[in-house]
Protein backbone atom coordinates (compact mmCIF):
# COMPACT_ATOMS: atom_id res chain seq x y z
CA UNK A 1 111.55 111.94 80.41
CA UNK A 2 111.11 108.72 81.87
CA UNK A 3 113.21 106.68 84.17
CA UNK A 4 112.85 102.94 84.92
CA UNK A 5 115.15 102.04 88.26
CA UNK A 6 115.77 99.03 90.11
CA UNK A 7 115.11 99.79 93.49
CA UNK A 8 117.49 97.80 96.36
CA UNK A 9 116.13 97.37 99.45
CA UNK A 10 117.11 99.76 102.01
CA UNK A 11 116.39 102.94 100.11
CA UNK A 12 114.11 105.27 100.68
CA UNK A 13 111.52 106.33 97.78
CA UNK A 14 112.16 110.38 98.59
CA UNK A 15 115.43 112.58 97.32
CA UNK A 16 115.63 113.55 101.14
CA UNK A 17 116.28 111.46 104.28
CA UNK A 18 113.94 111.13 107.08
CA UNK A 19 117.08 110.41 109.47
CA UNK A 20 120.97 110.71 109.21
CA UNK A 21 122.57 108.07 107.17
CA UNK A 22 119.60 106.57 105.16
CA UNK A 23 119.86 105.97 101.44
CA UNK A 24 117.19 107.64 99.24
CA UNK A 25 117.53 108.65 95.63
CA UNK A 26 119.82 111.19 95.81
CA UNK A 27 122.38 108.56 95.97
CA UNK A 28 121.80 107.08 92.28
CA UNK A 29 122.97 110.46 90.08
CA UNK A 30 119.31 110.83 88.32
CA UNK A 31 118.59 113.78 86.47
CA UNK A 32 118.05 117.06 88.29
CA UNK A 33 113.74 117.49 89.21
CA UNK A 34 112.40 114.07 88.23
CA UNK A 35 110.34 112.54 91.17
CA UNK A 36 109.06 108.87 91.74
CA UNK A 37 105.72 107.63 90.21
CA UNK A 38 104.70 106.19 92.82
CA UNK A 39 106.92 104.33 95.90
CA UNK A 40 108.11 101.44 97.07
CA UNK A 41 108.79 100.99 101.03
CA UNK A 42 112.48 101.13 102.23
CA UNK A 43 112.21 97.35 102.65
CA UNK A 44 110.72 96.87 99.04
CA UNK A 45 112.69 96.30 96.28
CA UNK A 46 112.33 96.38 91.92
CA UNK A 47 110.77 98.54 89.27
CA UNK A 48 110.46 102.18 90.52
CA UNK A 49 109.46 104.77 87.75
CA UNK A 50 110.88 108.42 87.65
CA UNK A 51 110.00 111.42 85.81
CA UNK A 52 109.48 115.10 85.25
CA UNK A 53 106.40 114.78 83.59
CA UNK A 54 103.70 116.29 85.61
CA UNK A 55 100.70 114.18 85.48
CA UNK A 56 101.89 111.22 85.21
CA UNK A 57 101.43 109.96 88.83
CA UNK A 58 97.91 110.04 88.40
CA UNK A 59 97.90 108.32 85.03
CA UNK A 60 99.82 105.56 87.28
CA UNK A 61 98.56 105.02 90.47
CA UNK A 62 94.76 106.36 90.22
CA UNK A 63 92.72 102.88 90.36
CA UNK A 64 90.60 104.18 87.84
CA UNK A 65 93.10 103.71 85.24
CA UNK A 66 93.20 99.65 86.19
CA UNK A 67 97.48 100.46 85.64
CA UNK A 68 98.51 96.99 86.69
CA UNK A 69 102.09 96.45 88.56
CA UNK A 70 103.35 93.07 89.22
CA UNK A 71 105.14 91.48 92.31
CA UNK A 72 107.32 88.62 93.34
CA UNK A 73 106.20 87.55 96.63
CA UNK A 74 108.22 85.47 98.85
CA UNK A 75 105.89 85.11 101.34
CA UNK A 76 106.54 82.41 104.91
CA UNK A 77 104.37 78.90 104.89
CA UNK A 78 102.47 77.51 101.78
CA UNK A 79 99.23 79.09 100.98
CA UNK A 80 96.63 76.67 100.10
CA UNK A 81 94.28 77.49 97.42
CA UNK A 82 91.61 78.96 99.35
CA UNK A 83 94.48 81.39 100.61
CA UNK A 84 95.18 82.41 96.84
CA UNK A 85 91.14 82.54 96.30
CA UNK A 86 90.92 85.10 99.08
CA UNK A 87 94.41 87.47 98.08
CA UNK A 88 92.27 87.40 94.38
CA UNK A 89 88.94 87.58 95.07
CA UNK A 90 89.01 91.48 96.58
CA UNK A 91 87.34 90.53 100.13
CA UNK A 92 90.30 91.57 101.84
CA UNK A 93 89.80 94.66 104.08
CA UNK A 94 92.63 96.46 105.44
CA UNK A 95 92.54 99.80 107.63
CA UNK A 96 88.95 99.67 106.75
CA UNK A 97 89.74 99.88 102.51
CA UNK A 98 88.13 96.84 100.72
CA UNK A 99 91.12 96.22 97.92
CA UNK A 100 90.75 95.65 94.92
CA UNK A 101 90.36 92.37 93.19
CA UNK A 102 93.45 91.58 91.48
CA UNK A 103 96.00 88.19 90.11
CA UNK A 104 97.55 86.24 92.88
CA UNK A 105 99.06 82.28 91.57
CA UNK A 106 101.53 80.43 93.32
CA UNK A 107 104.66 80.26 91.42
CA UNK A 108 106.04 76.52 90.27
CA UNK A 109 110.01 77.58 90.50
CA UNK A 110 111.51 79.63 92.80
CA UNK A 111 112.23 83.19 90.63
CA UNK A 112 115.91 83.13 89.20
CA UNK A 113 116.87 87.00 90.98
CA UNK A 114 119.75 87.31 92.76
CA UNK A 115 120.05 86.90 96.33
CA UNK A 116 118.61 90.25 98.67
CA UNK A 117 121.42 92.17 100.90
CA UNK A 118 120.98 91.73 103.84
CA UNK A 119 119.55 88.30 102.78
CA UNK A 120 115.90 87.31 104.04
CA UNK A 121 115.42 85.68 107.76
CA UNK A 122 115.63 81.99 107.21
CA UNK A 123 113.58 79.52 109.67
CA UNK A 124 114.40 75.94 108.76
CA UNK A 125 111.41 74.63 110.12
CA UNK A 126 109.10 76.97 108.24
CA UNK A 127 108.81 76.75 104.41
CA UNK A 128 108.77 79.59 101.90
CA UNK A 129 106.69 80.10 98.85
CA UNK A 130 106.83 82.64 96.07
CA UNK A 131 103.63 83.93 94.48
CA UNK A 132 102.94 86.49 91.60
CA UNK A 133 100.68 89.14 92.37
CA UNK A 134 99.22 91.66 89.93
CA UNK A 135 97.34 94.35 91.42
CA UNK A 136 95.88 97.67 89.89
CA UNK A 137 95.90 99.95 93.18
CA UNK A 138 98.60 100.52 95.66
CA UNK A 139 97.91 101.59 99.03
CA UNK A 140 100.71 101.79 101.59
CA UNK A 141 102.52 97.90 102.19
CA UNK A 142 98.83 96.81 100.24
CA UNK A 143 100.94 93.10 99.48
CA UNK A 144 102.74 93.12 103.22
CA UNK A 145 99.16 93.64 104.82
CA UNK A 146 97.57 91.86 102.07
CA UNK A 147 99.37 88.26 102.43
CA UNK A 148 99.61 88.81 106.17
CA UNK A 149 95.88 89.15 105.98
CA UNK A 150 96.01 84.87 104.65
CA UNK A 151 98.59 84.35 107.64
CA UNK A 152 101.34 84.37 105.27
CA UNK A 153 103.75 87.09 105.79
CA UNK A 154 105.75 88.74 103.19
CA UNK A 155 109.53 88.06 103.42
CA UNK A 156 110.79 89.41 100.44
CA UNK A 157 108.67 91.99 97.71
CA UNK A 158 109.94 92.42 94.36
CA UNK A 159 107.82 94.86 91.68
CA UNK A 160 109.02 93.30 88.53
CA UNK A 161 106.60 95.16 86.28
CA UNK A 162 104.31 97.96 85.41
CA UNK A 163 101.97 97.59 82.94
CA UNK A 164 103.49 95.00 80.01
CA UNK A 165 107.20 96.53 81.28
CA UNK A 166 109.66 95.22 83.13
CA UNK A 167 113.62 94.77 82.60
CA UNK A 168 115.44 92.25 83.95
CA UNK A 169 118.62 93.38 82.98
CA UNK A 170 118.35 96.26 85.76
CA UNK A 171 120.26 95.51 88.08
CA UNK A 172 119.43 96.77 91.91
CA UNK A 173 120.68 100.19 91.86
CA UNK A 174 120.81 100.55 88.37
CA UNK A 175 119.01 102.52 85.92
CA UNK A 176 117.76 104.18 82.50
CA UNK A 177 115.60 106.37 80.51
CA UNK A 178 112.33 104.50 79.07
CA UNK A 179 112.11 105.19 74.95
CA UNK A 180 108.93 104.86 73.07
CA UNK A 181 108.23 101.60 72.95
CA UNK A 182 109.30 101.27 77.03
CA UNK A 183 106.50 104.08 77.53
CA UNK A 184 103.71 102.25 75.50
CA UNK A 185 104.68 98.61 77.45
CA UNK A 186 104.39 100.92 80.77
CA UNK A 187 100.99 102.44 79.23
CA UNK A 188 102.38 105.86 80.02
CA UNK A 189 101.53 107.48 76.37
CA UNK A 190 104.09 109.70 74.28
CA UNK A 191 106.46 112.00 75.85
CA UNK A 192 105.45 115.32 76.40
C-alpha cells in the first residue's frame, strides 16, 4: 500500500516526537506500520509518500533512479537569471556535496495554494518570488541551502509532486491510498 499525504507545516516526518507536544504522523490515523518515503522538514510542507512496502525508499530517493520531486519555492528578493542559471546548472556545493543539476524557472503568477499557518514573515520593503524547482536527489533542507546559496532564502517550501504525481485536492493534513495509475504517475511500479 501506498499513501499520498499533504504534509502541513509544523509536523514532524517520524511516528514519534523528538520533544513533548510536537505533531508527527501519529496524529493523522494512517494505517498501522507504513513509514515515510522519504521526509520533509517540520517547516516543509506538501506531498509526503507512505508505505509498507519495503524497498521502496530506495526506488525513491536513490539519485540513481533520477526520481524527480517538484517544489514551490517562495523564496525573499527576485533572482535574476544568472541566479536561476546557477540553482540549475549543478555548481552548487553545500556541506562539501556538489548537487545535482536539476529544473529551477521563475514562476509568472503567484501559485493559487492556500495561505500557510502560521503565515510566512512579511517584510514590506523586500519582495517575494516563487520559483519551481525539480530536483532528482534530496539531501537534508537541499532547496533551503540551495536558494540561500543565490542569496535568496526560502520562505515558504511546498513539494507538489513526485514523479508525474501530484494532487491538488489534498488538502494539508489530509490523505489517501495511491491506486494503479497514482503508482505509475509516482514511478513506483505495481503493488507488491
Amino acid at each position: 500500500m501506498v499513501i499520498a499525504f499533504h504534509k502541513p507545516y509544523g509536523v514532524l516526518c517520524q511516528f514519534t516526537p523528538d520533544q513533548p507536544g510536537q505533531r508527527t504522523l501519529a496524529d493523522f490515523g494512517f494505517p498501522k506500520n507504513v513509514y515515510s518515503l522519504g521526509r520533509l522538514d517540520m517547516d516543509s510542507e506538501g506531498l509526503l509518500l507512505l508505505s509498507d512496502e519495503s524497498g521502496l525508499n530506495d526506488r525513491l530517493l536513490n539519485p540513481k533512479h533520477a526520481h524527480q520531486r517538484t517544489y514551490l519555492v517562495q523564496v525573499e528578493g527576485i533572482p535574476d537569471s544568472s541566479a536561476i542559471t546557477v540553482l540549475g546548472e549543478g555548481s552548487i556545493v553545500i556541506r562539501g556535496h556538489q548537487c545535482l543539476p536539476c529544473e529551477a524557472k521563475i514562476l509568472p503568477h503567484r501559485p493559487e495554494i492556500p495561505p500557510r499557518e502560521p503565515p510566512i514573515r512579511v517584510r514590506k520593503e523586500i519582495p517575494d518570488t516563487w520559483l519551481q524547482i525539480k530536483l532528482t536527489e534530496g539531501k537534508n533542507r537541499q532547496v533551503r541551502r540551495m536558494t540561500a546559496a543565490i542569496g535568496h532564502p526560502t520562505l515558504r517550501l511546498i513539494r507538489i509532486a513526485i514523479g508525474s504525481f501530484s494532487d491538488p485536492s489534498l488538502t494539508p493534513g489530509s490523505w489517501r491510498k495511491l491506486d494503479v495509475d497514482d503508482r505509475k504517475r509516482a514511478e513506483l511500479g505495481s503493488p507488491r
